[in-house]
Protein backbone atom coordinates (compact mmCIF):
# COMPACT_ATOMS: atom_id res chain seq x y z
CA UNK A 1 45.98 26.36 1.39
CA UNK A 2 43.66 25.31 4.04
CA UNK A 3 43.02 21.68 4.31
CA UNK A 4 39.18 21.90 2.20
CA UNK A 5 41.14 23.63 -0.48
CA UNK A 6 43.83 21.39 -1.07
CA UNK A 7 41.69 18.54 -1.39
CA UNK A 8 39.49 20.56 -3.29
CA UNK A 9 42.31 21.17 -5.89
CA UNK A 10 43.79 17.80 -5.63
CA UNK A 11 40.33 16.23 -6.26
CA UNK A 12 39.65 18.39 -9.46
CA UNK A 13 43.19 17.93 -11.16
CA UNK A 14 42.93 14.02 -10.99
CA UNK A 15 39.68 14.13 -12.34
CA UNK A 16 40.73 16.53 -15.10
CA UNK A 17 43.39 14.78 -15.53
CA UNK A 18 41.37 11.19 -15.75
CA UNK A 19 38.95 12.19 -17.93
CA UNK A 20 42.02 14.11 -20.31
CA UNK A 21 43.43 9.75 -20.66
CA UNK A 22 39.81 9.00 -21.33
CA UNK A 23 39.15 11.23 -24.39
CA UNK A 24 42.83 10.62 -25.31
CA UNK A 25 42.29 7.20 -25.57
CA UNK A 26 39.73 7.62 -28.21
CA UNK A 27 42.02 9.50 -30.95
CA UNK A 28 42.08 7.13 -34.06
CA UNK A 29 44.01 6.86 -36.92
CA UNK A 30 47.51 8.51 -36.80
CA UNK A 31 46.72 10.33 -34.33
CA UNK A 32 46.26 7.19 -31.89
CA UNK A 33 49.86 7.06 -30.63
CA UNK A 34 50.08 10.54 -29.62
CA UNK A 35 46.61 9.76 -27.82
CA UNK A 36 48.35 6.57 -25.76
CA UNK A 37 51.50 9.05 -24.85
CA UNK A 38 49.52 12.26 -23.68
CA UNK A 39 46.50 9.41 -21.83
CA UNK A 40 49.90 7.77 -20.24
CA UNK A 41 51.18 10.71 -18.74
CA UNK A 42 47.85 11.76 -17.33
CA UNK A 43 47.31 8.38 -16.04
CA UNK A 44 51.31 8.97 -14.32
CA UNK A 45 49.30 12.42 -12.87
CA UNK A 46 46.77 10.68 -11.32
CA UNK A 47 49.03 8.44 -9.70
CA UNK A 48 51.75 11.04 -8.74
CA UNK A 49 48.30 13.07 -7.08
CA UNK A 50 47.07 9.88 -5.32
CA UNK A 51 50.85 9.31 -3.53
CA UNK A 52 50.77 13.00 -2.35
CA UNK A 53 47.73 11.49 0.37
CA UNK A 54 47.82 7.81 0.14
CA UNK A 55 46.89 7.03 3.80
CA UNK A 56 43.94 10.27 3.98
CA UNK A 57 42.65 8.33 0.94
CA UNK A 58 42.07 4.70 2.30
CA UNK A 59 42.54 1.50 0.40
CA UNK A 60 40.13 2.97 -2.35
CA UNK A 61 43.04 5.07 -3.63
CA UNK A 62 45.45 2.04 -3.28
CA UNK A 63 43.46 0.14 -5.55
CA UNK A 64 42.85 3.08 -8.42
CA UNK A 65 46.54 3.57 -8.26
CA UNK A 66 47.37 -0.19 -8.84
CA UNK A 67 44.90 -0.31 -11.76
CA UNK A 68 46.31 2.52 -13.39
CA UNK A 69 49.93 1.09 -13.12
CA UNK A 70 48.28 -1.57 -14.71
CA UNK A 71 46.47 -0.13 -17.59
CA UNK A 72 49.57 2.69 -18.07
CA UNK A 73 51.88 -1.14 -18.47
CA UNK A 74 49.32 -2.26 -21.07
CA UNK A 75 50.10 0.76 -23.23
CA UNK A 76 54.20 0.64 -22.99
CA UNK A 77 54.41 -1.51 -26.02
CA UNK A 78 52.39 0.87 -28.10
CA UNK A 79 54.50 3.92 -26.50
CA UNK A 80 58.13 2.39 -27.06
CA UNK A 81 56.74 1.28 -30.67
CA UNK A 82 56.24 4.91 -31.25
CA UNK A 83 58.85 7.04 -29.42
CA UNK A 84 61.58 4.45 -31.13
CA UNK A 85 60.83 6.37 -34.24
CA UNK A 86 60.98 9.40 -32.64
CA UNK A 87 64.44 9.05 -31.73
CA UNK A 88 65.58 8.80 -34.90
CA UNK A 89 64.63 12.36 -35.46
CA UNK A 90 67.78 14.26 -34.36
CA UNK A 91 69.95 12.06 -35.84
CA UNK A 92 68.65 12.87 -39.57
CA UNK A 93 69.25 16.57 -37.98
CA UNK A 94 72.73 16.24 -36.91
CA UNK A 95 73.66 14.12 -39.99
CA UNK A 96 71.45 15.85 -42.73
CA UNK A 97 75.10 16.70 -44.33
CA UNK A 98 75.72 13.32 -44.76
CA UNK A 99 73.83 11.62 -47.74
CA UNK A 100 75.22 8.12 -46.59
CA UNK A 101 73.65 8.38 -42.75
CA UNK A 102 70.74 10.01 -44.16
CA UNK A 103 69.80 7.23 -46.09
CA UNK A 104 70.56 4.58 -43.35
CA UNK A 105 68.63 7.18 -41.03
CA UNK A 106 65.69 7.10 -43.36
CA UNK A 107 65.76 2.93 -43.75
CA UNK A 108 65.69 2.98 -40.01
CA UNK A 109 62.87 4.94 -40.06
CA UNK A 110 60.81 2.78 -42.78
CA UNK A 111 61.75 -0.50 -40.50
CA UNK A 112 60.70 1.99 -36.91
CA UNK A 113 57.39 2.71 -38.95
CA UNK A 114 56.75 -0.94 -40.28
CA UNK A 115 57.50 -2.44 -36.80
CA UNK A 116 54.91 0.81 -35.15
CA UNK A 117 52.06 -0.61 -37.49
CA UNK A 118 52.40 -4.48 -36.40
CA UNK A 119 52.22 -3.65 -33.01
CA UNK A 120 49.40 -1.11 -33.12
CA UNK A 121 47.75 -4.29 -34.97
CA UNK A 122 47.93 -6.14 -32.46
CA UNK A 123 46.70 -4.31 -29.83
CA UNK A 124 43.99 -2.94 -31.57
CA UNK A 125 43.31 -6.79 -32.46
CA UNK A 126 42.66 -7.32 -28.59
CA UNK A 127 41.06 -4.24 -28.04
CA UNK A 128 39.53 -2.80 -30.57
CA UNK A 129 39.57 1.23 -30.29
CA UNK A 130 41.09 0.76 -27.05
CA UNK A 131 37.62 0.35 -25.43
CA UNK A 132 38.21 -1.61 -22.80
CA UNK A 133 40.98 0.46 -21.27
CA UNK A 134 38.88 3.67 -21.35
CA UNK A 135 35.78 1.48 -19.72
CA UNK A 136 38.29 0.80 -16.85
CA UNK A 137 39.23 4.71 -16.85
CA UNK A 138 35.53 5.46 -16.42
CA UNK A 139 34.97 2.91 -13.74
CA UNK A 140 38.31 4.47 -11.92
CA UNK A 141 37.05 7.92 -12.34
CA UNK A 142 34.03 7.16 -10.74
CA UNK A 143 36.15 5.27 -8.13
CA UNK A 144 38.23 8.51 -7.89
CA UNK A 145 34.97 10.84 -7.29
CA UNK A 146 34.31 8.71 -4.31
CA UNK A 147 37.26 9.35 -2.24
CA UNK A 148 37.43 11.34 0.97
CA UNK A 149 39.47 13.93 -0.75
CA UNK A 150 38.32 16.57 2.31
CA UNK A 151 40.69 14.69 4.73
CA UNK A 152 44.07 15.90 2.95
CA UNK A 153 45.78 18.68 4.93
CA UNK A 154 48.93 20.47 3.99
CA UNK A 155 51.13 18.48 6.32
CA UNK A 156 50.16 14.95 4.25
CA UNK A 157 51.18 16.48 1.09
CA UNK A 158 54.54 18.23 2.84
CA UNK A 159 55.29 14.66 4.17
CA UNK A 160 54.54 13.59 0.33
CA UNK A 161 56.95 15.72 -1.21
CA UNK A 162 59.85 15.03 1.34
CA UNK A 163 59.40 11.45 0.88
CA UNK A 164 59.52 11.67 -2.79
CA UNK A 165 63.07 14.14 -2.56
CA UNK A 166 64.39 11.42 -0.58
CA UNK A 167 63.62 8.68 -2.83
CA UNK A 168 64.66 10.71 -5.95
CA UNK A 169 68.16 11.33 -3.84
CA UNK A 170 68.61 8.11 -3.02
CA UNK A 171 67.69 7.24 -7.09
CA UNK A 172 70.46 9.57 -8.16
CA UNK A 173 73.18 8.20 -5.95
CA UNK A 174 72.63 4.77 -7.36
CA UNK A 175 73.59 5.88 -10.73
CA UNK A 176 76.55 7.35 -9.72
CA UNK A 177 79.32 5.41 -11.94
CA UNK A 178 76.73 3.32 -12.82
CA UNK A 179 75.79 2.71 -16.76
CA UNK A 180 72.60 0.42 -15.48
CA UNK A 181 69.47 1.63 -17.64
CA UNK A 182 67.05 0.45 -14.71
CA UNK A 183 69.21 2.90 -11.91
CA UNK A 184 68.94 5.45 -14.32
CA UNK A 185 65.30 4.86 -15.59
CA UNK A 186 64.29 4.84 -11.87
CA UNK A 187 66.12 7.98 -11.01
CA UNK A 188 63.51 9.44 -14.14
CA UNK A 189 60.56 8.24 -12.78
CA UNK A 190 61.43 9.51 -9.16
CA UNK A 191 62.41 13.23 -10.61
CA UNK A 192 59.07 13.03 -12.94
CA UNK A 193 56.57 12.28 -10.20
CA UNK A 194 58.39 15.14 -8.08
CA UNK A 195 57.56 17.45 -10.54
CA UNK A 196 54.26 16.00 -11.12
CA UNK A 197 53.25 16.36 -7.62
CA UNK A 198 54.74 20.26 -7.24
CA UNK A 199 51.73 20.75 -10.58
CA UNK A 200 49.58 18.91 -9.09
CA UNK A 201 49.42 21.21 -5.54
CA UNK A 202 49.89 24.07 -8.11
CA UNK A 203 53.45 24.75 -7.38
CA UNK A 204 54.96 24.58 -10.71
CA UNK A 205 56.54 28.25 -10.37
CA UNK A 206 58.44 26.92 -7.70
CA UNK A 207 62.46 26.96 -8.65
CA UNK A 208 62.98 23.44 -7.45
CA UNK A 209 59.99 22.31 -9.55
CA UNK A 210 61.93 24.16 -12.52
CA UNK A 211 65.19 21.78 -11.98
CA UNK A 212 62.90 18.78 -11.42
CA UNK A 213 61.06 19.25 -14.76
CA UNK A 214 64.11 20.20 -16.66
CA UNK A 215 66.00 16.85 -15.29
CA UNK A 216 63.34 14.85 -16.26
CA UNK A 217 63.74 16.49 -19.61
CA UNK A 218 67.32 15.51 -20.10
CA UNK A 219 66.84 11.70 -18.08
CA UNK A 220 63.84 11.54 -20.92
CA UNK A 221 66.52 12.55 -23.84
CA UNK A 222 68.70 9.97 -22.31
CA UNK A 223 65.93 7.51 -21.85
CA UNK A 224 64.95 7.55 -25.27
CA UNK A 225 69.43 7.11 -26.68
CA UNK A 226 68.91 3.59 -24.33
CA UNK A 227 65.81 2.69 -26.19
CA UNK A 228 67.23 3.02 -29.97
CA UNK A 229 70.53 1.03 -28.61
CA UNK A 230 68.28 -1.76 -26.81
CA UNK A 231 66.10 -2.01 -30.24
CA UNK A 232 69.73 -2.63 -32.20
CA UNK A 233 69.98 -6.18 -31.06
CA UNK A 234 69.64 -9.70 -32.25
CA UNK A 235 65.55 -9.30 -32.44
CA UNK A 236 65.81 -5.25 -33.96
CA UNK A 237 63.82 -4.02 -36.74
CA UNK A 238 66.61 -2.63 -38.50
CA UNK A 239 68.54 -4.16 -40.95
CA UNK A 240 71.46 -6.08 -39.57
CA UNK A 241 73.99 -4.15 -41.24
CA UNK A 242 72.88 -0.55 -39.70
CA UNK A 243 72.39 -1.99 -36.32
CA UNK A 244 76.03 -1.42 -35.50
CA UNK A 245 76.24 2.61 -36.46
CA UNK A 246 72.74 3.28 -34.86
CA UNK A 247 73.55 1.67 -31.59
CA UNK A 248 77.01 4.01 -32.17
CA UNK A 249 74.96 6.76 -32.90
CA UNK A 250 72.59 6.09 -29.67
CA UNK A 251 75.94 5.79 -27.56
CA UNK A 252 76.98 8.78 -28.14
CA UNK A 253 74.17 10.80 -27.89
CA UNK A 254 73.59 9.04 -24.13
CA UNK A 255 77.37 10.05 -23.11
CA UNK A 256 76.70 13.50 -23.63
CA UNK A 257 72.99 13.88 -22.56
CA UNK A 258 74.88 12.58 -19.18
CA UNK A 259 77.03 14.97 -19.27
CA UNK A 260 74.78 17.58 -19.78
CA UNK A 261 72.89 16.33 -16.87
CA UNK A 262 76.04 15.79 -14.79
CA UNK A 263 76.12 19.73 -15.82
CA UNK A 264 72.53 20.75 -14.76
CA UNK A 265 73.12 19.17 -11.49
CA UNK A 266 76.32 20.69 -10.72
CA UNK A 267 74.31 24.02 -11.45
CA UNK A 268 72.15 23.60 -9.13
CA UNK A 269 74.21 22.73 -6.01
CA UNK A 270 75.90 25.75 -6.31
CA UNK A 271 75.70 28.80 -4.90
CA UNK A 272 73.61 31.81 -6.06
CA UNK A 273 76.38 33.45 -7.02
CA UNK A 274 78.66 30.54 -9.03
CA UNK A 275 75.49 29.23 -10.33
């Protein structure tokens, strides 16, 4: 693309993207938590399309970037609140056979749901219909319209995506041998924004945006098995005496979504014809 058209592109998918949170934002009712997930990951978008030119952009980008960090941490409460019931799901698949883990499975549901509602509460308490995050969206989209998006050529966004293989490299070498959710979480984020940045630019037939969205897949599976065993602790919403078997339950399911991606990777390093 010539340099016009990739900032062209770039300019219009943030916006879209933006203005997606925005509306997102407003769902009510039961539908609000799937609003916050699908307004965080087009906040994560925007971000992952701001790092592709950083520098071209100015200190204007810096600052959208850091207030959408911002407003994306504001909403992680309401997000963990509702993907922890989530991963309850294929549990009750796997152990539908068994009436005894069904019923725990469907206590720890009833607790995930009770302890969903008091935090929505809250946050709704503070900001009613989430108003004053998407009044800070609007003012950053307006910020966003204003930058010098005509200055990004193809050899910022190259330099971009480089970078970002390098960091996600170094990401997965840290977790090598190491059970340390934050190595692991960070290796996520670093394969997400990858992947992010390849849609962004319009390369998501690429193959190595195919193995970077698939990985992020799995490191997402996995994240979610370290989120049910950190919520089986002293301060939990489940009953004390199913803590025990769900944290089990969560440990298991992480060992073999790491094997699985120990799998993919090993895929992927080999040859054409092995692979």
């Amino acid at each position: 693309m010539e340099t016009t058209d990739i900032g062209a592109r770039l300019h219009d998918y943030a916006g879209a993207e933006l203005a997606h949170a925005i509306a997102c934002l407003a769902w009510r009712g039961p539908r609000v938590h799937a609003g916050v997930h699908q307004a965080r990951k087009s906040m994560r978008r925007v971000r992952a399309t701001l790092a592709l030119a950083s520098a071209r952009l100015g200190p204007g980008a810096r600052l959208v970037e850091r207030a959408l960090r911002e407003v994306i941490r504001g909403l992680s409460k309401l997000r963990d609140a509702h993907a922890l019931a989530g991963t309850l799901e294929p549990l009750l698949a796997r152990h539908a056979q068994d009436a005894e883990a069904t019923a725990l499975l469907h206590r720890a549901q009833r607790a995930a749901a009770r302890a969903r509602v008091a935090c929505t509460r809250k946050v709704l308490a503070i900001d009613p219909g989430l108003e004053n995050r998407r009044a800070m969206l609007r003012t950053l989209l307006a910020a966003l319209q204003g930058l010098p998006w005509d200055r990004i050529d193809a050899s910022d966004t190259d330099a971009a995506l480089l970078h970002g293989r390098a960091r996600a490299d170094a990401a997965r070498a840290a977790v090598a041998g190491s059970n340390d959710a934050d190595d692991w979480h960070r290796w996520r984020r670093r394969v997400r924004r990858l992947s992010q940045q390849r849609r962004a630019l319009g390369d998501a037939s690429a193959g190595m945006d195919t193995h970077d969205k698939r990985l992020a897949e799995l490191l997402g599976q996995a994240q979610d098995c370290t989120l049910l065993g950190a919520h089986c602790g002293r301060r939990s919403p489940f009953a004390p005496a199913d803590r025990g078997r769900l944290r089990h339950w969560a440990n298991q399911d992480l060992a073999r979504l790491r094997t699985r991606i120990a799998e993919h990777m090993a895929r992927m390093a080999a040859p054409p014809d092995e692979a």
